[in-house]
N, C-alpha and C. Protein backbone atom coordinates (compact mmCIF):
# COMPACT_ATOMS: atom_id res chain seq x y z
N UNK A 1 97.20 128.11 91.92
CA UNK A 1 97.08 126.74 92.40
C UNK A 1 96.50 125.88 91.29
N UNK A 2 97.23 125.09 91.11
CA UNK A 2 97.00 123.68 89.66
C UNK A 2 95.43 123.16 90.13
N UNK A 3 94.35 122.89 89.41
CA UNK A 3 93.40 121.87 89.09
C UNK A 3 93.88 120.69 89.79
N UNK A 4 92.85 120.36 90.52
CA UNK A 4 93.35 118.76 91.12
C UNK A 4 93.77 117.42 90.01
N UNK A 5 92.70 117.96 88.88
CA UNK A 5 92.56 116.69 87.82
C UNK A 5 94.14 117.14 86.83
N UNK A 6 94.78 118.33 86.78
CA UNK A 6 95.32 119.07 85.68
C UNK A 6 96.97 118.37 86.32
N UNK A 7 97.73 118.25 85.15
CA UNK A 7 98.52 117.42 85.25
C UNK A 7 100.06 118.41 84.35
N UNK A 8 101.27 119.00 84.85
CA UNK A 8 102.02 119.98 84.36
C UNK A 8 103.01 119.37 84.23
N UNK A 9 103.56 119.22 82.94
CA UNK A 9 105.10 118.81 82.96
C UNK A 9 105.93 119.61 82.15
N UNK A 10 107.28 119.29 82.31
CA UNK A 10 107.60 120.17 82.52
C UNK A 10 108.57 119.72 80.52
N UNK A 11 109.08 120.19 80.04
CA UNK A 11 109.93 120.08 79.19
C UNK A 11 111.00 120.14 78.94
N UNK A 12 112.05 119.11 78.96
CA UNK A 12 113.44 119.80 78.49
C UNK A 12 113.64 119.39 77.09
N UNK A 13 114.60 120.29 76.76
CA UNK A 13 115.23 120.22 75.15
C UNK A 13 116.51 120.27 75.33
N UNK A 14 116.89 119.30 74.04
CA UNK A 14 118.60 119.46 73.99
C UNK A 14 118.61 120.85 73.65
N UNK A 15 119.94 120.84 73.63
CA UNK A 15 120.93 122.12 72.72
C UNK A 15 120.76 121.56 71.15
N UNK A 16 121.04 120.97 70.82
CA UNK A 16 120.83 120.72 69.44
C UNK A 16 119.42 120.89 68.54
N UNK A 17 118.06 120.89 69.85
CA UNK A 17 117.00 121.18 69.44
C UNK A 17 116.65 122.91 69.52
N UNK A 18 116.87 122.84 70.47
CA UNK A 18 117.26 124.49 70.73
C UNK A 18 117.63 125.07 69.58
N UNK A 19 118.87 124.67 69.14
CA UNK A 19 120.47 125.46 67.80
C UNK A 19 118.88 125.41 66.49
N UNK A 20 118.18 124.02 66.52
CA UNK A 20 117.68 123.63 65.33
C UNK A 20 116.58 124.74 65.40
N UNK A 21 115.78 125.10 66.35
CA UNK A 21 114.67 126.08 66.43
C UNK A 21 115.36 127.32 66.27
N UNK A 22 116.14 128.01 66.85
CA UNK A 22 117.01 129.55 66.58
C UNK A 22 117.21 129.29 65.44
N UNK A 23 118.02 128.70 64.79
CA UNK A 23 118.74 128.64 63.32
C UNK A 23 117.40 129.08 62.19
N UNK A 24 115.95 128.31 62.53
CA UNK A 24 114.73 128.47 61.54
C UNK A 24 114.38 130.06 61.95
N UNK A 25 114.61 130.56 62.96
CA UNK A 25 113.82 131.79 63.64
C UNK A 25 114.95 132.53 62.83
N UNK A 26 116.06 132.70 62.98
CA UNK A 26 117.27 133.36 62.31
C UNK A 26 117.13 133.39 60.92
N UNK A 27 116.62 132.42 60.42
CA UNK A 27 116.75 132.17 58.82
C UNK A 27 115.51 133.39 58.61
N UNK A 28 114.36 133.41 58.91
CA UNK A 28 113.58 134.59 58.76
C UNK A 28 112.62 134.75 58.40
N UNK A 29 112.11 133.40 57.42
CA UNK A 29 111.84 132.42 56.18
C UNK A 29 109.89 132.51 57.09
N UNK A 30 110.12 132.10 58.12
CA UNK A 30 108.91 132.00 58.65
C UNK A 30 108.58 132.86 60.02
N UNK A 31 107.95 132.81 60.34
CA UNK A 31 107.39 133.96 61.55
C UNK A 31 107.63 133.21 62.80
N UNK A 32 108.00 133.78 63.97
CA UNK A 32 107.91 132.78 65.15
C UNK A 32 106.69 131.88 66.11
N UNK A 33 105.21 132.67 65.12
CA UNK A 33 104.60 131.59 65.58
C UNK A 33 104.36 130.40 64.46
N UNK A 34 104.52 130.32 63.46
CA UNK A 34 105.00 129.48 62.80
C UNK A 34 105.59 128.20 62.97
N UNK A 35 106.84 128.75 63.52
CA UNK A 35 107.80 127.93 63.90
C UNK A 35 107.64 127.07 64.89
N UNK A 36 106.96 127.92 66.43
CA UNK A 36 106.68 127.33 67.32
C UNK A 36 105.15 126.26 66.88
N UNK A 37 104.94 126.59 66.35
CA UNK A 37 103.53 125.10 65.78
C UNK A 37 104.67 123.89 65.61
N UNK A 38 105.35 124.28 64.24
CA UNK A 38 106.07 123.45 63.65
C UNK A 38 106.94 122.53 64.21
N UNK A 39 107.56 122.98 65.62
CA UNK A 39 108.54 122.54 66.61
C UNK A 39 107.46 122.20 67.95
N UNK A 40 106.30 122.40 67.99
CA UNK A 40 105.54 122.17 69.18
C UNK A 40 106.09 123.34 70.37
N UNK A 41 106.50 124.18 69.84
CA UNK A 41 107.21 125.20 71.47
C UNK A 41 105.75 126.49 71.64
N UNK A 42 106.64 127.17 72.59
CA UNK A 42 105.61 128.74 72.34
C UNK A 42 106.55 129.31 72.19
N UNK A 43 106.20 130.19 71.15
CA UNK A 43 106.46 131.44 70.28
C UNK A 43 107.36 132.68 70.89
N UNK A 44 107.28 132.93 72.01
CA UNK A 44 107.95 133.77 73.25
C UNK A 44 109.37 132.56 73.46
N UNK A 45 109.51 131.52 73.75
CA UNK A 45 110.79 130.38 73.90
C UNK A 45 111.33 130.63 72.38
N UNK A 46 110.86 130.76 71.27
CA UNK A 46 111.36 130.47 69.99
C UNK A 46 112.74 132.03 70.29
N UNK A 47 111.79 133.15 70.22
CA UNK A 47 112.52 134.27 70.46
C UNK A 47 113.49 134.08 71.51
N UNK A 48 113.14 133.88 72.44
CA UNK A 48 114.09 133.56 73.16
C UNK A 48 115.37 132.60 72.98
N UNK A 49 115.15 131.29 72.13
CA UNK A 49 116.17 130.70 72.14
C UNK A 49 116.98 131.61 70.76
N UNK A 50 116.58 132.17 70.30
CA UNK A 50 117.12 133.07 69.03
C UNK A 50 117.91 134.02 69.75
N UNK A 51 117.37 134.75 70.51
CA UNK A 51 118.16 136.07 71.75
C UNK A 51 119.73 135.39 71.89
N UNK A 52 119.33 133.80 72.74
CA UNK A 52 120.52 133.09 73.17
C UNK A 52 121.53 132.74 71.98
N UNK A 53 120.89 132.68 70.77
CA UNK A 53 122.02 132.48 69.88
C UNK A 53 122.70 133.69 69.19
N UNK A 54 121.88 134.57 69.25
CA UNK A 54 122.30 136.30 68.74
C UNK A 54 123.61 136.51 69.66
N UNK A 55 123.30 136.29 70.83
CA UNK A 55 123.87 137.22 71.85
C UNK A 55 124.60 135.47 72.97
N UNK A 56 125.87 134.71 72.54
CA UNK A 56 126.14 133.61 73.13
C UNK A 56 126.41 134.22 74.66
N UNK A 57 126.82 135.88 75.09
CA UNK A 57 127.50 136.08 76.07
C UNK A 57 126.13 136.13 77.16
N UNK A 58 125.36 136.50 76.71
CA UNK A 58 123.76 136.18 77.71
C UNK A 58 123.51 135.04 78.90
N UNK A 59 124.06 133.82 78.07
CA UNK A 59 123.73 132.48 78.20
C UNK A 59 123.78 131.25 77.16
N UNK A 60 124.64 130.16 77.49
CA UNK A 60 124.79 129.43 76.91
C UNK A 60 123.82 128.40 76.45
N UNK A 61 123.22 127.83 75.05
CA UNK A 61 122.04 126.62 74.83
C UNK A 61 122.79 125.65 75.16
């Protein structure tokens, strides 16, 4: 149960922001918590949107 004062929203991202975060996670160059600073995400979504681009038959970005 949420904090009365605490306030949750929620986030969407394009596909193109998505492609742009997998593509840095793919490149290799940096670590995924790294990335997720760099892009404002968490680190577990980074992998994940990487999974979705490894593997397009999973699910589409």
């Amino acid at each position: 149960m949420p904090l009365p004062n605490s306030e949750t929203k929620v986030q969407n991202f394009t596909g193109e922001f998505k492609a742009k975060v997998a593509f840095e996670a793919i490149r290799g160059i940096k670590t995924t918590n790294e990335i997720g600073l760099a892009f404002n995400v968490h680190p577990i979504q980074v992998s994940l949107w990487k999974k979705e681009l490894h593997y397009p038959s999973s699910r589409a970005i």
